[in-house]
C-alpha atoms as a PDB file:
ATOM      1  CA  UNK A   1     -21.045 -24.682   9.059  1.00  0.00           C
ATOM      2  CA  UNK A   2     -19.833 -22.983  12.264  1.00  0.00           C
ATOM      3  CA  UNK A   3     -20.602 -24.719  14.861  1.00  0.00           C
ATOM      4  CA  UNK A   4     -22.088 -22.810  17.758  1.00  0.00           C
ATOM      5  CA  UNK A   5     -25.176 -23.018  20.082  1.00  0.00           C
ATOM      6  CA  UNK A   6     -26.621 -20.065  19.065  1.00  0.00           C
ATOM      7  CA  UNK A   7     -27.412 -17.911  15.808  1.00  0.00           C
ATOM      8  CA  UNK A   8     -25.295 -14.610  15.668  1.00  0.00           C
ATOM      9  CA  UNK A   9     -27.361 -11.857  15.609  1.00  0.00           C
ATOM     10  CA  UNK A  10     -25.944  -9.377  12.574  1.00  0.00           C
ATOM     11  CA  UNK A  11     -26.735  -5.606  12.582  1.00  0.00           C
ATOM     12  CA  UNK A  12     -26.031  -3.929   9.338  1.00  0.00           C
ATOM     13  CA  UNK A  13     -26.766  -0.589   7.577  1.00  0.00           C
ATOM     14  CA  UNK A  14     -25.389   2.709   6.367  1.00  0.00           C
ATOM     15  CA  UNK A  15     -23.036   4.770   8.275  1.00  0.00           C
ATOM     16  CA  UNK A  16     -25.008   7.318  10.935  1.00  0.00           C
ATOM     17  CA  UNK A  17     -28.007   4.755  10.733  1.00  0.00           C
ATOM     18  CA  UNK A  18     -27.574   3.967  14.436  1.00  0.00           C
ATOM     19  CA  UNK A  19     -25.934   0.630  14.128  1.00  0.00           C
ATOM     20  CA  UNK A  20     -23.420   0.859  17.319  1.00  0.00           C
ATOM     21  CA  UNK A  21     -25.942   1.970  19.957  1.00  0.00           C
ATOM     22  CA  UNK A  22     -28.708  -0.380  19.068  1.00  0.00           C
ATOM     23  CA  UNK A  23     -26.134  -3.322  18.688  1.00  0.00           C
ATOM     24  CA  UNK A  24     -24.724  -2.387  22.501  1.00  0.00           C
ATOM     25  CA  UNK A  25     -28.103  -2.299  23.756  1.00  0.00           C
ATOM     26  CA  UNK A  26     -28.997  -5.986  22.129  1.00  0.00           C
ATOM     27  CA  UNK A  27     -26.071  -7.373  23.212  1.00  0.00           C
ATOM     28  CA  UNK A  28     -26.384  -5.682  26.760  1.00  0.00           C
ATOM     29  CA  UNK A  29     -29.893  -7.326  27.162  1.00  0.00           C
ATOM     30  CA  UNK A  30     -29.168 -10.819  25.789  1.00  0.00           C
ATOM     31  CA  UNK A  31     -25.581 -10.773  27.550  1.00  0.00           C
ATOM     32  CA  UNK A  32     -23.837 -10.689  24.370  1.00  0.00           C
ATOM     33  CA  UNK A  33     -20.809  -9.105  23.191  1.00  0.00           C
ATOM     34  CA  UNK A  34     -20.164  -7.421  20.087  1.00  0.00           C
ATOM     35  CA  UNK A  35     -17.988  -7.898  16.783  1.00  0.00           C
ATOM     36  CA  UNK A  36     -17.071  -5.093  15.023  1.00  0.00           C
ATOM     37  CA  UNK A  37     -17.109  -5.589  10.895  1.00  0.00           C
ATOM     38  CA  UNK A  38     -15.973  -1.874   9.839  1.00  0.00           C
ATOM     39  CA  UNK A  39     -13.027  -2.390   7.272  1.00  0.00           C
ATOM     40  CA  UNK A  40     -11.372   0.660   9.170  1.00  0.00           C
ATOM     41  CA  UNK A  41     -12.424   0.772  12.703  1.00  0.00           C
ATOM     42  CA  UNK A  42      -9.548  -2.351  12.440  1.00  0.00           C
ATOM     43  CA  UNK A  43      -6.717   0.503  12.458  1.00  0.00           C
ATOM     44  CA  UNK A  44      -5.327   1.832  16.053  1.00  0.00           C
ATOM     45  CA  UNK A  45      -5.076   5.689  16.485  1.00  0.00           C
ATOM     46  CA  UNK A  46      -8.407   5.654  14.050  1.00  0.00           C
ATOM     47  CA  UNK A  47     -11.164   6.915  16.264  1.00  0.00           C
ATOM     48  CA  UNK A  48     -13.084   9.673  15.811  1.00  0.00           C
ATOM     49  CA  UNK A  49     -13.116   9.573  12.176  1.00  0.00           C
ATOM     50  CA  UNK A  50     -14.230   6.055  12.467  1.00  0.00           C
ATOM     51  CA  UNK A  51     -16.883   6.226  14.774  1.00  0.00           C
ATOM     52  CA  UNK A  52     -15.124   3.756  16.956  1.00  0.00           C
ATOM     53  CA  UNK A  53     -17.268   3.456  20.272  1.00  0.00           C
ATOM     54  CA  UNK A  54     -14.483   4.706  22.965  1.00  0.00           C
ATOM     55  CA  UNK A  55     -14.094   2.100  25.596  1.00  0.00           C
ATOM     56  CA  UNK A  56     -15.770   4.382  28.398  1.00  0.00           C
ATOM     57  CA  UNK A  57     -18.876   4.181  26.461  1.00  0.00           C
ATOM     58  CA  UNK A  58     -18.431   0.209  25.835  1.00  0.00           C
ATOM     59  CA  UNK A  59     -21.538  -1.678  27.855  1.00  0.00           C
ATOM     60  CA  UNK A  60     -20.673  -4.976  26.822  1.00  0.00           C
ATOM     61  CA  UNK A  61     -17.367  -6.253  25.137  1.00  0.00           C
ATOM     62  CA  UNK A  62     -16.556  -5.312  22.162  1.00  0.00           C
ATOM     63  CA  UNK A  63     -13.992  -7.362  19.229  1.00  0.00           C
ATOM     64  CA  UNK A  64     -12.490  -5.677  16.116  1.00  0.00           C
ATOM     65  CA  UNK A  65     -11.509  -2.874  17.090  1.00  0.00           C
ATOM     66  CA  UNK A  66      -7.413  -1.406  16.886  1.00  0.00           C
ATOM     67  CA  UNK A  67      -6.383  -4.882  15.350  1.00  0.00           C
ATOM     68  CA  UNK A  68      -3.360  -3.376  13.652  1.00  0.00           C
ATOM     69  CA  UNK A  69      -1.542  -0.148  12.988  1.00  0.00           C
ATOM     70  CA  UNK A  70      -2.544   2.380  10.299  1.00  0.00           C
ATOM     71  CA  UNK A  71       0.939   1.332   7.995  1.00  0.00           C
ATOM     72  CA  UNK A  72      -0.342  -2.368   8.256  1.00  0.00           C
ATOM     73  CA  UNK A  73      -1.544  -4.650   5.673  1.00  0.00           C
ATOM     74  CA  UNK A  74      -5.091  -6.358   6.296  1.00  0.00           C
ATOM     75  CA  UNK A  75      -8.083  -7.615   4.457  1.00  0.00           C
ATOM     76  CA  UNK A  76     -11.535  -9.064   4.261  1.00  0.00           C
ATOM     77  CA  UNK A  77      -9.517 -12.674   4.436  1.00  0.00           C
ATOM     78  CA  UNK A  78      -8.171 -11.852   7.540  1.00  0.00           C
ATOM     79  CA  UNK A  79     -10.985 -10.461   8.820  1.00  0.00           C
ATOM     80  CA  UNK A  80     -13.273 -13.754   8.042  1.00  0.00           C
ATOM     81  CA  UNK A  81     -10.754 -15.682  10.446  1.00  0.00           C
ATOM     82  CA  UNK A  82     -10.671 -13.112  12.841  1.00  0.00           C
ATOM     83  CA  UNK A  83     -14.516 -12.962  13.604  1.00  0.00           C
ATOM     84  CA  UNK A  84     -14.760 -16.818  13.668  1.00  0.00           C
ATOM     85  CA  UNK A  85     -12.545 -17.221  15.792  1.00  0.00           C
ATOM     86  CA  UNK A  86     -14.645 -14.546  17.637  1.00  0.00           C
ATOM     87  CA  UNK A  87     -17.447 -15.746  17.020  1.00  0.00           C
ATOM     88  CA  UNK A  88     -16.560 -19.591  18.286  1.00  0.00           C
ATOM     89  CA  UNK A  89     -14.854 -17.613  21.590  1.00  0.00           C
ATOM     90  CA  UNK A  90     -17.995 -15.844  22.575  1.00  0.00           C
ATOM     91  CA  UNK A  91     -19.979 -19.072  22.196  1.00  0.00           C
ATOM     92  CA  UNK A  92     -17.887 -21.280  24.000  1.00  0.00           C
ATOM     93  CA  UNK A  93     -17.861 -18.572  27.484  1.00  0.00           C
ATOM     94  CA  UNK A  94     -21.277 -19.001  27.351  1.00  0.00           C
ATOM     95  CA  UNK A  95     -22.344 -15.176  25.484  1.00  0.00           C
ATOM     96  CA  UNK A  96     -23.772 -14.577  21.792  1.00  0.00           C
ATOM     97  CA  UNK A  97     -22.143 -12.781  19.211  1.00  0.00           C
ATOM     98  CA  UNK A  98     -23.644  -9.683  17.898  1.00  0.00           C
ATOM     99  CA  UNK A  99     -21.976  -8.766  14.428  1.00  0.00           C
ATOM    100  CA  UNK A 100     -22.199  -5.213  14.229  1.00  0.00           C
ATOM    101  CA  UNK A 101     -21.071  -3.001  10.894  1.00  0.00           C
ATOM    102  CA  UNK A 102     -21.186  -1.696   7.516  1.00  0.00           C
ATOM    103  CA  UNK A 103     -18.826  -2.810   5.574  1.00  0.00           C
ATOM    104  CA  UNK A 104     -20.949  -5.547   3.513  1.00  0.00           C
ATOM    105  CA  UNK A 105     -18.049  -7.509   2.280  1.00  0.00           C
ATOM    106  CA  UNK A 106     -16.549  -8.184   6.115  1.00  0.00           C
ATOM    107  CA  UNK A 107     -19.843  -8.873   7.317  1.00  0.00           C
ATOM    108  CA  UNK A 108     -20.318 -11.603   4.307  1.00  0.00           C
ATOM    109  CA  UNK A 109     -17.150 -12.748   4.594  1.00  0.00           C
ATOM    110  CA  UNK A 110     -17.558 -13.606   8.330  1.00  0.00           C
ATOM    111  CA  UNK A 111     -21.159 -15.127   7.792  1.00  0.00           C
ATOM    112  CA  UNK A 112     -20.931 -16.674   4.521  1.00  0.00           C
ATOM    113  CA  UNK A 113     -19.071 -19.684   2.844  1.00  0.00           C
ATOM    114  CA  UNK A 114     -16.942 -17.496   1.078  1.00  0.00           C
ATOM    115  CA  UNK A 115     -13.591 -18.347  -0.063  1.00  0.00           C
ATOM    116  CA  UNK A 116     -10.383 -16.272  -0.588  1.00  0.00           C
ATOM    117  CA  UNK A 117      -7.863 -16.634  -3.003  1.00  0.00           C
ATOM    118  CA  UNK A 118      -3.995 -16.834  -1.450  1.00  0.00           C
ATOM    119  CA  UNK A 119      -3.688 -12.659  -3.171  1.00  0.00           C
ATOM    120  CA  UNK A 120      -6.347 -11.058  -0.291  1.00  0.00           C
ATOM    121  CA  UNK A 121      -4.430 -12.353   2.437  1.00  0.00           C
ATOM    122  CA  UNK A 122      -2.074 -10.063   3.137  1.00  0.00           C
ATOM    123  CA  UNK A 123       0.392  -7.529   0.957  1.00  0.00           C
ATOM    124  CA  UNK A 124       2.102  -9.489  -1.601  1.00  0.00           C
ATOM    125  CA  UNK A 125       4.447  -8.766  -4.906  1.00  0.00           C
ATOM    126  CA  UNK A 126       1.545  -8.195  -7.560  1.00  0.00           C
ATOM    127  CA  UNK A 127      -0.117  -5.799  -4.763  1.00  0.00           C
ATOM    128  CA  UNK A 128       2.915  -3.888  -4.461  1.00  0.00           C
ATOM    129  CA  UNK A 129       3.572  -3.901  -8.157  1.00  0.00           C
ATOM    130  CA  UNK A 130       0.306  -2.583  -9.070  1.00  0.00           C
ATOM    131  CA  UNK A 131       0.458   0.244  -6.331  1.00  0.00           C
ATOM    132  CA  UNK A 132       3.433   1.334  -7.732  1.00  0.00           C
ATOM    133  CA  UNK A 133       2.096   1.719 -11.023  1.00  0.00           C
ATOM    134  CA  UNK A 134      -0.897   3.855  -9.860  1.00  0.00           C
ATOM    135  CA  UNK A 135       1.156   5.731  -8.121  1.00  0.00           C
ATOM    136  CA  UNK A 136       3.303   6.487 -10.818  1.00  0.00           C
ATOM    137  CA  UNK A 137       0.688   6.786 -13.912  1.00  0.00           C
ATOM    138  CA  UNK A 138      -2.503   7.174 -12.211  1.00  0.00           C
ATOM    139  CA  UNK A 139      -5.710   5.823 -11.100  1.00  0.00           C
ATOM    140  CA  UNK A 140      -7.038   6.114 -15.174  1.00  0.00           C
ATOM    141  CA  UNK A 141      -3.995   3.886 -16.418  1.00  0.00           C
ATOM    142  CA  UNK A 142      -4.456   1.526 -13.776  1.00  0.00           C
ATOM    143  CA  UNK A 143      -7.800   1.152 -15.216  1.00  0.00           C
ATOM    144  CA  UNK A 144      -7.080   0.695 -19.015  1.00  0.00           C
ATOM    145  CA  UNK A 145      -5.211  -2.117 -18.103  1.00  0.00           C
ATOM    146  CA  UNK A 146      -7.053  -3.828 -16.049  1.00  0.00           C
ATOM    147  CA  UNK A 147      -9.333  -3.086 -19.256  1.00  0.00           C
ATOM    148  CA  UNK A 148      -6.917  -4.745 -21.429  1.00  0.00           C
ATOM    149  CA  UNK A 149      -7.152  -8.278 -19.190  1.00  0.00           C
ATOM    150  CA  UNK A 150     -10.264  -8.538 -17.783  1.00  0.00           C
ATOM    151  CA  UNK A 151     -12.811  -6.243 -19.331  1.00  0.00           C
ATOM    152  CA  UNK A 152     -16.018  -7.559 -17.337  1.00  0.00           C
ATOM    153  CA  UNK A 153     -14.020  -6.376 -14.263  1.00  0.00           C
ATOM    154  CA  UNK A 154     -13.309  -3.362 -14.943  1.00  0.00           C
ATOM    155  CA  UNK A 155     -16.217  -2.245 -16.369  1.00  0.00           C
ATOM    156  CA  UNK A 156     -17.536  -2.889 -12.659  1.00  0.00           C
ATOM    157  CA  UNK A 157     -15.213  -1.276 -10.944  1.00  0.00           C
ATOM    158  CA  UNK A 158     -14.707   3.214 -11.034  1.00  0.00           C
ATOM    159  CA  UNK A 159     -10.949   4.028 -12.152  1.00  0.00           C
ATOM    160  CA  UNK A 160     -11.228   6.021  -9.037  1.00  0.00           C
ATOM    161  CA  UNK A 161     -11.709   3.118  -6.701  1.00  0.00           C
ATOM    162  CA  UNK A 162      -7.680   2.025  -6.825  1.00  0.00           C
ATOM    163  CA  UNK A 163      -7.647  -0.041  -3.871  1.00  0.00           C
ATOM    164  CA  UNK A 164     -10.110  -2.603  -5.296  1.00  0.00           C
ATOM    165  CA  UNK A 165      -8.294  -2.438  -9.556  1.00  0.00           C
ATOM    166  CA  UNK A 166      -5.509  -3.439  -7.626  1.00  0.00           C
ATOM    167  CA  UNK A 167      -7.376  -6.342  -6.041  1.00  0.00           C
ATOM    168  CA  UNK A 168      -9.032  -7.346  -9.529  1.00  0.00           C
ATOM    169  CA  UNK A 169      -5.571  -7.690 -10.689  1.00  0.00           C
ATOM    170  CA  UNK A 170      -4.590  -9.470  -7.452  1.00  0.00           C
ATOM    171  CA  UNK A 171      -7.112 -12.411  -8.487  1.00  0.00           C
ATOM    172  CA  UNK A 172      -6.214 -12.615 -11.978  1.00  0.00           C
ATOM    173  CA  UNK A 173      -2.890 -13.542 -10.512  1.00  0.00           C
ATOM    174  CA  UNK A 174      -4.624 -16.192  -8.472  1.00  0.00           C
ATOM    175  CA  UNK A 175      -6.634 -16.866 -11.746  1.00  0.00           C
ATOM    176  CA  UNK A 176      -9.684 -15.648 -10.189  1.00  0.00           C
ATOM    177  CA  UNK A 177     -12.346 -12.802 -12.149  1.00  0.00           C
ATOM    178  CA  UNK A 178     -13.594  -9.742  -9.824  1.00  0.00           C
ATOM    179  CA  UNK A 179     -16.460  -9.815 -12.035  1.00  0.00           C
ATOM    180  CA  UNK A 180     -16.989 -13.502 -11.361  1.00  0.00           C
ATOM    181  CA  UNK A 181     -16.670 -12.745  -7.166  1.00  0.00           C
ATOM    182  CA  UNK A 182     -18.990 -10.236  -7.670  1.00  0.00           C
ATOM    183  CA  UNK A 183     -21.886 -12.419  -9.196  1.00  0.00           C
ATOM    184  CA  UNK A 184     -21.334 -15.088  -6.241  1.00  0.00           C
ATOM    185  CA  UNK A 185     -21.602 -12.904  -3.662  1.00  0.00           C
ATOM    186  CA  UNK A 186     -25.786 -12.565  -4.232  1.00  0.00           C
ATOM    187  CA  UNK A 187     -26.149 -16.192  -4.073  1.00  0.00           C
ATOM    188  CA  UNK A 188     -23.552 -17.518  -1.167  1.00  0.00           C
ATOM    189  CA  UNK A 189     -24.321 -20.335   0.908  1.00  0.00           C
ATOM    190  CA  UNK A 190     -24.490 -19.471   4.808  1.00  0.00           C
ATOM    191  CA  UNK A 191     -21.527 -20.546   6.988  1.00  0.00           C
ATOM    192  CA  UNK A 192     -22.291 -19.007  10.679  1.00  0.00           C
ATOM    193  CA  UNK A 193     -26.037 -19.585  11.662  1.00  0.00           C
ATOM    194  CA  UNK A 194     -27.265 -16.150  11.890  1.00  0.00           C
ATOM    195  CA  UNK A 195     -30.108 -14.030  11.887  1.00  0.00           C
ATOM    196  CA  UNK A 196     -29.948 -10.202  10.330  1.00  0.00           C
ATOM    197  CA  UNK A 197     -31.373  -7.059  10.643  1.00  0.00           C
ATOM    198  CA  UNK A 198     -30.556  -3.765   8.609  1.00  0.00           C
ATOM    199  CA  UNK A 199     -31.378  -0.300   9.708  1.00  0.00           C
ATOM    200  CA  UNK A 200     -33.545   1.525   7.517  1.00  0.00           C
ATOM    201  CA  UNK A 201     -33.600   5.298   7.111  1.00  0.00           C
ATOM    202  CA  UNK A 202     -34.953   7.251   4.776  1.00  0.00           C
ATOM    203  CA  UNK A 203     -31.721   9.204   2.226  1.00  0.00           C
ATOM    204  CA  UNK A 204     -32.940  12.727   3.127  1.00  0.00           C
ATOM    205  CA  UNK A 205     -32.904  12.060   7.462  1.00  0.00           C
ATOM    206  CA  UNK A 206     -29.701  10.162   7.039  1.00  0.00           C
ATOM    207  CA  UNK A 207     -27.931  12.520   4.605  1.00  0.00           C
ATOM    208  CA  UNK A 208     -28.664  14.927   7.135  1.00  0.00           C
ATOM    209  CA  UNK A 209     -27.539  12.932  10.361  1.00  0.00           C
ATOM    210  CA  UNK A 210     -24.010  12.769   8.104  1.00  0.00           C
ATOM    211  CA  UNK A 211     -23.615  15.931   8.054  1.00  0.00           C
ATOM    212  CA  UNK A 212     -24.377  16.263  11.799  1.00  0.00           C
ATOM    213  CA  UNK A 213     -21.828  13.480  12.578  1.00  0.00           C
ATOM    214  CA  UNK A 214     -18.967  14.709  10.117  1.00  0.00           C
ATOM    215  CA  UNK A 215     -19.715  18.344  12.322  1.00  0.00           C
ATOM    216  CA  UNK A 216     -19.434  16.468  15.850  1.00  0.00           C
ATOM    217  CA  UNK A 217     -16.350  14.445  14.548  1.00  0.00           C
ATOM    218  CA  UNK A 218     -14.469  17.958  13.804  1.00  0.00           C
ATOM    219  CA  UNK A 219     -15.305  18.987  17.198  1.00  0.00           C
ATOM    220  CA  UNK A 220     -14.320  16.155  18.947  1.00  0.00           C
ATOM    221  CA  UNK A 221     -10.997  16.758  17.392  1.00  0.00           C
ATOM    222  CA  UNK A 222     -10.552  15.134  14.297  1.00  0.00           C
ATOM    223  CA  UNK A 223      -7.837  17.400  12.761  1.00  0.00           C
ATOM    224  CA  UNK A 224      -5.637  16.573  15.628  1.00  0.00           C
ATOM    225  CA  UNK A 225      -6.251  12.921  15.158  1.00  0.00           C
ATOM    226  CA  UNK A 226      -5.485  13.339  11.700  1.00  0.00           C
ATOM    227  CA  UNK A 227      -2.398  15.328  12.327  1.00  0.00           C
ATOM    228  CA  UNK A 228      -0.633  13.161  15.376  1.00  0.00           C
ATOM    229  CA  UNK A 229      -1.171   9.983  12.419  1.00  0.00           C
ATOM    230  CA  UNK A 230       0.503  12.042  10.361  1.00  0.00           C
ATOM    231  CA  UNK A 231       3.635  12.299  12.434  1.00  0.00           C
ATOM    232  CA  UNK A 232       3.366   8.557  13.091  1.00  0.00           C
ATOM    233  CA  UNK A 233       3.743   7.617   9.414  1.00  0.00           C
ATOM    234  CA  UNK A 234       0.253   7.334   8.184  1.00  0.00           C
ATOM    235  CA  UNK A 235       1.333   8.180   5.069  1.00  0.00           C
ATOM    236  CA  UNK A 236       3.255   4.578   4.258  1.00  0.00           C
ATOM    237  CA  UNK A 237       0.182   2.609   4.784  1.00  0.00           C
ATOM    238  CA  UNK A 238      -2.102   1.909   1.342  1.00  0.00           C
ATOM    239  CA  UNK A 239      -5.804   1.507   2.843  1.00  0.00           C
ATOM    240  CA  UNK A 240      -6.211   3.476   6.077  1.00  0.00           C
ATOM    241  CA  UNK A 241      -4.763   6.858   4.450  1.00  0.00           C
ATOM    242  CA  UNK A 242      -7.455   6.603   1.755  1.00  0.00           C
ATOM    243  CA  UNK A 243     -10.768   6.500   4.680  1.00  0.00           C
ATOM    244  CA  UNK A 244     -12.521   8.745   4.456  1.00  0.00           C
ATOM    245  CA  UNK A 245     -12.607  11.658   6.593  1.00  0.00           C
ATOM    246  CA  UNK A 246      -8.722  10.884   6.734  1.00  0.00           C
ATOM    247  CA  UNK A 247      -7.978  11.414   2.975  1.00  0.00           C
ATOM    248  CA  UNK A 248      -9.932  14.839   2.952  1.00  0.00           C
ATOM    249  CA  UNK A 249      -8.001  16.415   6.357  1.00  0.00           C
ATOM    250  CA  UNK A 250      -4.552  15.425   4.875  1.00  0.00           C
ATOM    251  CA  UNK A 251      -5.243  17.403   1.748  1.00  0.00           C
ATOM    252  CA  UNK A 252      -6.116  20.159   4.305  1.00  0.00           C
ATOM    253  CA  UNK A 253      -3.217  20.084   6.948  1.00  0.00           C
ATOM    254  CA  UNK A 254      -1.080  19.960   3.757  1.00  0.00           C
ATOM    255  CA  UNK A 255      -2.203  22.857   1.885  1.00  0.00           C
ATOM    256  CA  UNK A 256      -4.286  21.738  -0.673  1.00  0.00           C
ATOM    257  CA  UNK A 257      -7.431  22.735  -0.116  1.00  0.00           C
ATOM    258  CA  UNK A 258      -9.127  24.721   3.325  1.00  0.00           C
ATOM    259  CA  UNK A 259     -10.618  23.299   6.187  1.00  0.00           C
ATOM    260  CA  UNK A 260     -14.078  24.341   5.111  1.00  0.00           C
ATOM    261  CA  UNK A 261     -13.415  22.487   1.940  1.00  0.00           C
ATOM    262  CA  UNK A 262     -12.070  19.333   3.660  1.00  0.00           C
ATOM    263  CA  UNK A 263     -15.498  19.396   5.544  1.00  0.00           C
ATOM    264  CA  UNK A 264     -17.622  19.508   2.899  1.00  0.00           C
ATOM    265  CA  UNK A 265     -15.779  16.585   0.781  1.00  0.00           C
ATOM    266  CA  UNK A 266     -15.779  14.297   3.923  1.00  0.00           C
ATOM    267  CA  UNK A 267     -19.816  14.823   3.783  1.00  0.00           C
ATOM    268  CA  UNK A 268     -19.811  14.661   0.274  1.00  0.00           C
ATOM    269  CA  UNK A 269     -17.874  11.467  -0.239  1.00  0.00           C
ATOM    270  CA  UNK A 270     -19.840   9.913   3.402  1.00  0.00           C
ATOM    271  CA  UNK A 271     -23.243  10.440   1.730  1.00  0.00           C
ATOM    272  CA  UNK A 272     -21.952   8.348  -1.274  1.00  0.00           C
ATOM    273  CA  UNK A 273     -20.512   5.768   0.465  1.00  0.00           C
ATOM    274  CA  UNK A 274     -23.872   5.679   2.789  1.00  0.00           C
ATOM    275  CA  UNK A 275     -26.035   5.278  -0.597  1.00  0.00           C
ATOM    276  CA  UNK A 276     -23.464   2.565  -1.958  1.00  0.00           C
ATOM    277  CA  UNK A 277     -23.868   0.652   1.272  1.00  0.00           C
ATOM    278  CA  UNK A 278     -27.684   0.770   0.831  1.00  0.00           C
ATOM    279  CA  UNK A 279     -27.530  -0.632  -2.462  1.00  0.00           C
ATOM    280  CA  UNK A 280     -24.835  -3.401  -0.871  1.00  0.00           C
ATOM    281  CA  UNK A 281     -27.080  -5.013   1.792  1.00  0.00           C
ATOM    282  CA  UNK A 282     -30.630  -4.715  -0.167  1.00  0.00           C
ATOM    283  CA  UNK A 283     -29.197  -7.272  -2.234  1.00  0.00           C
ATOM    284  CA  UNK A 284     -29.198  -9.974   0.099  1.00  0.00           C
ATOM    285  CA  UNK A 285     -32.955 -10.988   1.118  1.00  0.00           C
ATOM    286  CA  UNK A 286     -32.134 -12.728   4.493  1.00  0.00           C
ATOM    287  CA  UNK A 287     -32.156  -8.870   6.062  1.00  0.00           C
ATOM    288  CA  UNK A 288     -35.183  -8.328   7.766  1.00  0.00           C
ATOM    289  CA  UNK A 289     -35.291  -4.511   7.719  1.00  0.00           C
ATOM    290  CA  UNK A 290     -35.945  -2.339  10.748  1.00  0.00           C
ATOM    291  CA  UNK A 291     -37.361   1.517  10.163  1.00  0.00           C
ATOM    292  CA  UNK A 292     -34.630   3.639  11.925  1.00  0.00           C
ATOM    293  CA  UNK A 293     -35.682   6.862  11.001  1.00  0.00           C
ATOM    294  CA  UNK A 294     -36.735   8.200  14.719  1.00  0.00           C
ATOM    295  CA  UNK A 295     -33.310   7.347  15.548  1.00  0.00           C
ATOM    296  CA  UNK A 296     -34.283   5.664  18.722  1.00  0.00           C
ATOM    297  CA  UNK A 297     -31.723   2.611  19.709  1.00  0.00           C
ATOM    298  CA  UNK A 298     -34.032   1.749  22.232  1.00  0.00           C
ATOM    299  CA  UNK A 299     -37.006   1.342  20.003  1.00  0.00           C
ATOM    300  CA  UNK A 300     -34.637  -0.649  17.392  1.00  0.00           C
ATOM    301  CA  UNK A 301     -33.499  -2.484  19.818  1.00  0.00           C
ATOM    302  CA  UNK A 302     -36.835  -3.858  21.192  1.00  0.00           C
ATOM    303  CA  UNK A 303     -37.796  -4.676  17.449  1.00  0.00           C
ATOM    304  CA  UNK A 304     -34.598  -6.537  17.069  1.00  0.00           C
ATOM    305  CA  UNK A 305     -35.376  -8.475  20.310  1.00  0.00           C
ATOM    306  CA  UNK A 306     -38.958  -8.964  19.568  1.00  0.00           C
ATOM    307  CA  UNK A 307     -38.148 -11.421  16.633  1.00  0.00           C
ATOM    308  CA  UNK A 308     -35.127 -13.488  18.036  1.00  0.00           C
END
């Protein structure tokens, strides 16, 4: 067990269900600072599509974000020691850690006694190996053979989801089973004291707050984000180009499909992800739930204070 003086306070959700402001304003009041866990709010030049909280808006401190460039290996590993150490550094100047994201398997991986095997460190030969493949027969084939080794993972895993066939055969390597991972996670063992909350809203309000935010993001300039990674090299890196929001204007700037089109996938494939990180954190019974429909950080905020 971590050991620090105080509980971190975790704030966890769906994307658009207010998470960043109500986190700020918790951490503002308590004299915290906050820890990112968003799997690609990691990746410099990755802002608007991100929802990365620009440092003129930043109240208190904030840790996790631009931790390495777009072409740049990472994972949930690193991660785990990154907000630790975070974690321990915030504690030790006197402040309390407010864990603040939603991607479930960061924010388990910092809080839980979870364990990584050597393959989700960093790139490696089997990773590389297995990228080449897909990108040489496809996302299907990748699939049948993971099929062929380790049936129970695959049959959780979509042939579409590459990035995490290629980790399933990553831990076969290690002689680890995805399927077997999976299973653990809804029974770890706490390693940081903490106490979570999850933002609740209703699927129809935050469907539509999506849309809203995938509109504001293409205003704020999204496309020319896009575009200036482009001409950085975004293409040679194997997570960040595949966010989405990133994946969808790509396809645009190079021809394949229209703007409009790129729009309406990005809200499309957000509202998915939004429903899949529902399903993630409902799992784990130490989230007390807060109703976030209003959309009032203030209000959440109070709640969240309320019952510390």
């Amino acid at each position: 067990m971590l050991d620090i003086s105080a509980p971190v306070i975790a704030l966890v959700g769906p994307t658009a269900s207010g998470k960043t402001d109500a986190a700020q304003i918790v951490a503002e009041r308590i004299g915290g600072e906050v820890v990112s866990a968003d799997s690609m709010q990691i990746y410099r030049g990755m802002d608007i599509g991100t929802g990365k909280l620009p440092v003129c808006e930043q109240r208190v401190p904030h840790h996790g974000f631009d931790l390495v460039d777009p072409g740049e290996p990472y994972s949930a590993a690193l991660f785990q020691a990154y907000a630790r150490d975070a974690f321990a550094d915030i504690d030790r100047r006197g402040k309390r850690a407010v864990l603040c994201g939603g991607t479930g398997l960061y924010v388990q991986a910092a809080l839980d006694d979870f364990s990584f095997p050597k393959g989700d460190q960093v790139a490696n030969p089997v990773r590389e190996r297995w990228t080449a493949f897909a990108e040489q027969h496809g996302a299907q084939a990748l699939w049948d053979e993971l099929e062929k080794r380790d049936p129970r993972s695959a049959a959780a895993l979509h042939p579409n989801n590459v990035r995490r066939v290629i980790r399933a055969f990553e831990m076969l390597e290690e002689g680890e089973s995805y399927a077997d991972q999976k299973e653990r996670l809804s029974s770890m063992a706490p390693f940081v004291p903490a106490v979570q909350f999850g933002l609740s809203v209703d699927p129809e309000v935050l469907n539509a707050r999506i849309n809203a935010r995938v509109d504001a993001m293409i205003k704020a300039g999204l496309v020319e984000e896009v575009r200036d990674l482009l001409s950085s090299g975004f293409h040679q890196g194997v997570t960040a180009p595949q966010a989405i929001g990133y994946k969808e204007i790509v396809e645009a700037l190079e021809g394949r499909c229209t703007l409009d089109e790129a729009i309406e996938a990005i809200k499309l494939a957000t509202r998915r992800y939004g429903k899949r990180q529902r399903t993630w954190f409902r799992r784990d019974k130490r989230i007390r739930w807060i109703n976030a429909n209003e959309g009032d950080a203030e209000q959440v905020a109070n709640e969240i204070l309320a019952q510390l």
